[in-house]
C-alpha atoms as a PDB file:
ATOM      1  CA  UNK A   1      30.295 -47.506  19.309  1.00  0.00           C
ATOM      2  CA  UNK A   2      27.087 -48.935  18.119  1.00  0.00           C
ATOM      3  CA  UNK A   3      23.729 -48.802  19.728  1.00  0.00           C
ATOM      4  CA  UNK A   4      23.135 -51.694  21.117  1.00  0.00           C
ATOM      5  CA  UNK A   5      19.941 -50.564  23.481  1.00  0.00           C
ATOM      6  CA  UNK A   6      21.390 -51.253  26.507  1.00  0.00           C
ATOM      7  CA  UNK A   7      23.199 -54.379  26.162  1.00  0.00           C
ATOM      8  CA  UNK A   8      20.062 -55.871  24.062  1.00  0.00           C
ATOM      9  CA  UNK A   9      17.691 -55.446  27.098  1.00  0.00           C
ATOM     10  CA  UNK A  10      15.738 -52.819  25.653  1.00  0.00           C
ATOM     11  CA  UNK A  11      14.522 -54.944  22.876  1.00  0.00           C
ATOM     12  CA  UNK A  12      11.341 -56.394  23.115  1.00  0.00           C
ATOM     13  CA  UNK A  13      10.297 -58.264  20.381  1.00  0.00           C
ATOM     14  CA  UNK A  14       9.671 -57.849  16.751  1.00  0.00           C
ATOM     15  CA  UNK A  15       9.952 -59.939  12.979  1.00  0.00           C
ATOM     16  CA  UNK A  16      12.336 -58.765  10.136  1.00  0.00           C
ATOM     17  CA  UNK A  17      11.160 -59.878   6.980  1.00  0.00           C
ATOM     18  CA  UNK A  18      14.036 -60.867   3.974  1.00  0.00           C
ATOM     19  CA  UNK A  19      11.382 -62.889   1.438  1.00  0.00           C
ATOM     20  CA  UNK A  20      11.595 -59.974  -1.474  1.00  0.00           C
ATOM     21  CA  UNK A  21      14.945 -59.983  -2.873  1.00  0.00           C
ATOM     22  CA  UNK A  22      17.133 -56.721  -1.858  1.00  0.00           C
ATOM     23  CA  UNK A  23      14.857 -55.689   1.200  1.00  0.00           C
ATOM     24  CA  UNK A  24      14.332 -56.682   5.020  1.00  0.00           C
ATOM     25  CA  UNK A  25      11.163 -55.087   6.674  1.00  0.00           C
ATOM     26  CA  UNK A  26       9.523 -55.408   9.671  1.00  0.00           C
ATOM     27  CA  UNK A  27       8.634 -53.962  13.111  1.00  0.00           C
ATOM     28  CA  UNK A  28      10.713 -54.079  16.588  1.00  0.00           C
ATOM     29  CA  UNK A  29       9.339 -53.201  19.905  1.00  0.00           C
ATOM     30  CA  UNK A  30      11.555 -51.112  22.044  1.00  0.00           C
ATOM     31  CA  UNK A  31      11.451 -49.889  25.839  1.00  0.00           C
ATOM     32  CA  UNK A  32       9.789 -46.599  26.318  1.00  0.00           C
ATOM     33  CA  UNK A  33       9.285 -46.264  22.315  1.00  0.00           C
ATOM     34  CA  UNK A  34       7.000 -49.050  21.156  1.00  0.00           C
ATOM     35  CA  UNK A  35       6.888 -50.125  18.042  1.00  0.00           C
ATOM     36  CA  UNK A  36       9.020 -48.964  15.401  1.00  0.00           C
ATOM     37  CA  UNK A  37       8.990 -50.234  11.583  1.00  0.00           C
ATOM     38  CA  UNK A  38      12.203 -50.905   9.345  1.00  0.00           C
ATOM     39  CA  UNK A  39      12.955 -50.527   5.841  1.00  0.00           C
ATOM     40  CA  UNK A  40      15.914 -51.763   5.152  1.00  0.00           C
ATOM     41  CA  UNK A  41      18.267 -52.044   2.085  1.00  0.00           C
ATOM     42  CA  UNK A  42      19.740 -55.487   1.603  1.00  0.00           C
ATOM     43  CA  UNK A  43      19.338 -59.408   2.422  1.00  0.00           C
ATOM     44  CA  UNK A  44      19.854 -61.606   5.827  1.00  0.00           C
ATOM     45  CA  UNK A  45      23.217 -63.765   5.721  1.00  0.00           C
ATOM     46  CA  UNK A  46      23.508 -67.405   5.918  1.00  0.00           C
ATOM     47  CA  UNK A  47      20.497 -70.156   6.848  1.00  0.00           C
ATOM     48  CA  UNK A  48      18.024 -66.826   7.188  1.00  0.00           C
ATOM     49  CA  UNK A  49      18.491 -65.450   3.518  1.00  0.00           C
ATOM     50  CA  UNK A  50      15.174 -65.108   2.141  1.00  0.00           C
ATOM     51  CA  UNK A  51      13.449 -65.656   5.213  1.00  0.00           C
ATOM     52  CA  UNK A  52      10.969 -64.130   7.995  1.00  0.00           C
ATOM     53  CA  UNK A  53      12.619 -64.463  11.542  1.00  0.00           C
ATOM     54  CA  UNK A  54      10.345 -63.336  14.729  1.00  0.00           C
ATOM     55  CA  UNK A  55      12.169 -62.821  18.310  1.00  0.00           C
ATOM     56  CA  UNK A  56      11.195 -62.175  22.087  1.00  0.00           C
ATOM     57  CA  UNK A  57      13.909 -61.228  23.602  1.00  0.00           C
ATOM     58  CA  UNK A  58      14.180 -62.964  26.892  1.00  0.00           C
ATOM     59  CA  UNK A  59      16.734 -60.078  28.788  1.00  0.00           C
ATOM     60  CA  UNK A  60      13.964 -57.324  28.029  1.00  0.00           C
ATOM     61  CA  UNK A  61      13.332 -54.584  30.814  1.00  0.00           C
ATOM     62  CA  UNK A  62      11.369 -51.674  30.156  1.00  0.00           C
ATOM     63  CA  UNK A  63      13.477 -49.224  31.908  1.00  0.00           C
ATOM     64  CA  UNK A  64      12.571 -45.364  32.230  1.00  0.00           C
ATOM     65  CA  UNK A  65      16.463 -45.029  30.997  1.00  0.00           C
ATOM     66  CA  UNK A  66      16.117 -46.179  27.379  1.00  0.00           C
ATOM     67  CA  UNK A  67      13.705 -43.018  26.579  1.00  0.00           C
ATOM     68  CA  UNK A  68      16.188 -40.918  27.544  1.00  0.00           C
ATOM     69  CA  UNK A  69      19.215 -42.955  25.908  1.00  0.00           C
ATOM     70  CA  UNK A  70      17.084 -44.230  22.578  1.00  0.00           C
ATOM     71  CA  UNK A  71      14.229 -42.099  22.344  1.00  0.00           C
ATOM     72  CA  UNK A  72      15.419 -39.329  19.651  1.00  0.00           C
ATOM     73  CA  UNK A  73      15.627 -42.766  17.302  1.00  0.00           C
ATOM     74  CA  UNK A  74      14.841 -42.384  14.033  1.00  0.00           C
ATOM     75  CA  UNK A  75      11.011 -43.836  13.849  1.00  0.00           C
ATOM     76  CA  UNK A  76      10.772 -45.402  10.935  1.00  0.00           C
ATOM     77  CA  UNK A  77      14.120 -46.921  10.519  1.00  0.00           C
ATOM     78  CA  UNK A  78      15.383 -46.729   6.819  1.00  0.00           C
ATOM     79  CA  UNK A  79      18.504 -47.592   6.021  1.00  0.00           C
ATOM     80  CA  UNK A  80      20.640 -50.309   5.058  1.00  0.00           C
ATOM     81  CA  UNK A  81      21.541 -53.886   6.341  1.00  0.00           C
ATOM     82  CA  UNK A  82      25.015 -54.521   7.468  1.00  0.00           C
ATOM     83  CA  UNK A  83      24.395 -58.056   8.854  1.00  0.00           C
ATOM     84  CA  UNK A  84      21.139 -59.860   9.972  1.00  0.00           C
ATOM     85  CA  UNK A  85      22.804 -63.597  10.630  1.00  0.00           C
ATOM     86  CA  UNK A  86      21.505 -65.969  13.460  1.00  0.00           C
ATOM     87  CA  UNK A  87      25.752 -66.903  12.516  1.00  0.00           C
ATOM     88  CA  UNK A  88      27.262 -63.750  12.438  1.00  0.00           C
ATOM     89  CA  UNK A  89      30.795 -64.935  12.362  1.00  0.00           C
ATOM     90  CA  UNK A  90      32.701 -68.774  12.772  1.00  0.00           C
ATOM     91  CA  UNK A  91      35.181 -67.340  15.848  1.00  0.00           C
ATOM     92  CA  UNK A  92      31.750 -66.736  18.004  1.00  0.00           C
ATOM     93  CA  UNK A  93      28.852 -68.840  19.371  1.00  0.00           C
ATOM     94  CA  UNK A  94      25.878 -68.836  16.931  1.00  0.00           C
ATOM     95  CA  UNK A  95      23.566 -65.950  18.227  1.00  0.00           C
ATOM     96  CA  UNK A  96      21.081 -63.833  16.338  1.00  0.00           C
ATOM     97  CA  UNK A  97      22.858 -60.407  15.250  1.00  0.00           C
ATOM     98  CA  UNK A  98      20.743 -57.435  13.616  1.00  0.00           C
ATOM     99  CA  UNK A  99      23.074 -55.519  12.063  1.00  0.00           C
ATOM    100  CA  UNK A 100      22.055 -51.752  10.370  1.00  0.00           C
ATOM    101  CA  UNK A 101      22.663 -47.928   9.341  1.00  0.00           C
ATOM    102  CA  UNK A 102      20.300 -45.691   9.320  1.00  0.00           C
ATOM    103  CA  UNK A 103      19.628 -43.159   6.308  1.00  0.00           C
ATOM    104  CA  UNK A 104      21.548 -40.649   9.416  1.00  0.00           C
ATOM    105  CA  UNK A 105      24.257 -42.653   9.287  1.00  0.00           C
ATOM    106  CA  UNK A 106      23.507 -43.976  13.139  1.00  0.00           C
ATOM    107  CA  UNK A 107      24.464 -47.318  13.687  1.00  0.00           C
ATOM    108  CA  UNK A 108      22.369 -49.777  15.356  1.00  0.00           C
ATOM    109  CA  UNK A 109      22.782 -53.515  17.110  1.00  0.00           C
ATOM    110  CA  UNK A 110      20.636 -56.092  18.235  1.00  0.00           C
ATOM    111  CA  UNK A 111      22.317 -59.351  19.778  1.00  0.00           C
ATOM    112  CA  UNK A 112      20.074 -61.786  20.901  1.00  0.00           C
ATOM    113  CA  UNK A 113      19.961 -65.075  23.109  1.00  0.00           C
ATOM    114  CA  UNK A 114      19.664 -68.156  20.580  1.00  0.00           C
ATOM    115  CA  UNK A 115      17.088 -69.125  21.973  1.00  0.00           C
ATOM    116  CA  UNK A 116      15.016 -66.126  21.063  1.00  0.00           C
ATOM    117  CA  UNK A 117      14.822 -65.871  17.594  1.00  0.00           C
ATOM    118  CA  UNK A 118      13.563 -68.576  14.913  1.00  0.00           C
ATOM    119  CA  UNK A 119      12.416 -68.516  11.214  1.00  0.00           C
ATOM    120  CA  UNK A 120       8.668 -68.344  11.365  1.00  0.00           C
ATOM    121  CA  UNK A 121       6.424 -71.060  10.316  1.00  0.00           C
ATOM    122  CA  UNK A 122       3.010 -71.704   8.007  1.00  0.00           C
ATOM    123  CA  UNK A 123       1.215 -70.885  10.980  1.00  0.00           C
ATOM    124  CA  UNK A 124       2.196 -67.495  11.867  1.00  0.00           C
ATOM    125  CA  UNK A 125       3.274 -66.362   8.441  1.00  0.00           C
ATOM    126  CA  UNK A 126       0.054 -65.245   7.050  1.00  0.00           C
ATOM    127  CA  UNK A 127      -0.494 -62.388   9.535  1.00  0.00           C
ATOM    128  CA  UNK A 128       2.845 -61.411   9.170  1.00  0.00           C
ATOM    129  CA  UNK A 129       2.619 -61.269   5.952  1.00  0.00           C
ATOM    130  CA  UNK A 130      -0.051 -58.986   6.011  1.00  0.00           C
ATOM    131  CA  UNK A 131       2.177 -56.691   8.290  1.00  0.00           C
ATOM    132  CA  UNK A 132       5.107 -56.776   5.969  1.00  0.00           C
ATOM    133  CA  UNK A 133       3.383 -56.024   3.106  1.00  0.00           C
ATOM    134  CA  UNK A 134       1.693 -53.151   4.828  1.00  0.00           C
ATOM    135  CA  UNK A 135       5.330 -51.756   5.787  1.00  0.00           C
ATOM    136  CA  UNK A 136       6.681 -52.211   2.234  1.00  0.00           C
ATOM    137  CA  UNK A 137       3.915 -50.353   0.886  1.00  0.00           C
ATOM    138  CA  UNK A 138       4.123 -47.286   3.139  1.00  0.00           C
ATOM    139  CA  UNK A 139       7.726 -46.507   2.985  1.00  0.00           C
ATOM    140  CA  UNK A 140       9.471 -48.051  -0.245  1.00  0.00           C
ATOM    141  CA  UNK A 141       8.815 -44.543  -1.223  1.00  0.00           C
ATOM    142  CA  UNK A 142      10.905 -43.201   1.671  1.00  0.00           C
ATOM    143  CA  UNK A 143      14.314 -45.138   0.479  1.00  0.00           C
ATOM    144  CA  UNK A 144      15.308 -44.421  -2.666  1.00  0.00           C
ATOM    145  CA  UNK A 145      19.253 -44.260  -3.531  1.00  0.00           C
ATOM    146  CA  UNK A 146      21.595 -46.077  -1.717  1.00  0.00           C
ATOM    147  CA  UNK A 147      22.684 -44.115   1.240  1.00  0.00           C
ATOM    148  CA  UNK A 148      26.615 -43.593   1.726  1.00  0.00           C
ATOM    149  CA  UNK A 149      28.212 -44.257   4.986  1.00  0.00           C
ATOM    150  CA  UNK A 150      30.748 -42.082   5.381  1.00  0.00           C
ATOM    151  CA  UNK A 151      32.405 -41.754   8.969  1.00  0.00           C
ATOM    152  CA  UNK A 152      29.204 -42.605  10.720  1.00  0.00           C
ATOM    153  CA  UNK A 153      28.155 -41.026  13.971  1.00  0.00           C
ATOM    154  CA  UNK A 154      27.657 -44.108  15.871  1.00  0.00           C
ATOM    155  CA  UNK A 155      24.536 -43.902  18.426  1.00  0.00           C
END
């Protein structure tokens, strides 16, 4: 099974950024961690393609519990995407999904409220910006071939 950090409540908040071709990067706030920055492999699905999202997860609880469930977590997380959709598939509700491997080969999901994600605006995009391209620059060097998922030791 996937790691879904407790059921989504030990998500904070965080922005995943898709607007260069091929890459999503970003930071996510998790209980007892913090934040941790992503480098992913591949593009968002659907109406987000090419986008930056942001989400606050409104179920969050900072419980003692996720350090001991999530806290060996790979920190950065590089990898690749397997689905970043805020319509992840036409038999469900539209919800925000965040969808990756890790370069370990863990598996990792986010499924969020609707309500709590959105595709940022003018306003907040400049400072985000900054972030993204900060994260880009410090680990494109860290993810280099495409990693192979073989039988993947789900988290």
């Amino acid at each position: 099974m996937a790691q879904k950090f407790g059921n989504g409540r030990w998500v904070q908040d965080g922005f995943l950024d898709n607007r260069v071709e091929g890459t999503v990067v970003g930071t996510i706030t998790f209980a007892a961690i913090g934040p941790v920055n992503v480098y992913l492999r591949g593009n968002f699905k659907g109406e987000i393609a090419g986008t930056l999202i942001e989400f606050r997860n409104s179920r969050f609880e900072d419980e003692d519990l996720a350090g001991q469930v999530i806290g060996d977590m790979e920190n950065p997380q590089l990898g690749d995407v397997n689905l970043m959709s805020f319509d992840p598939h036409p038999n469900l509700a539209p919800h925000p999904y965040i969808e990756w491997f890790s370069i370990r080969k863990n598996h990792y999901r986010i499924e969020l409220d609707p309500a709590d994600a959105w595709i940022v605006t003018d306003e907040r995009l400049a400072e985000l910006d900054r972030q993204s391209q900060r994260i880009r620059a410090s680990l494109a060097g860290q993810v280099t071939a495409k990693s192979v998922r073989e039988d993947s030791e789900w988290v």
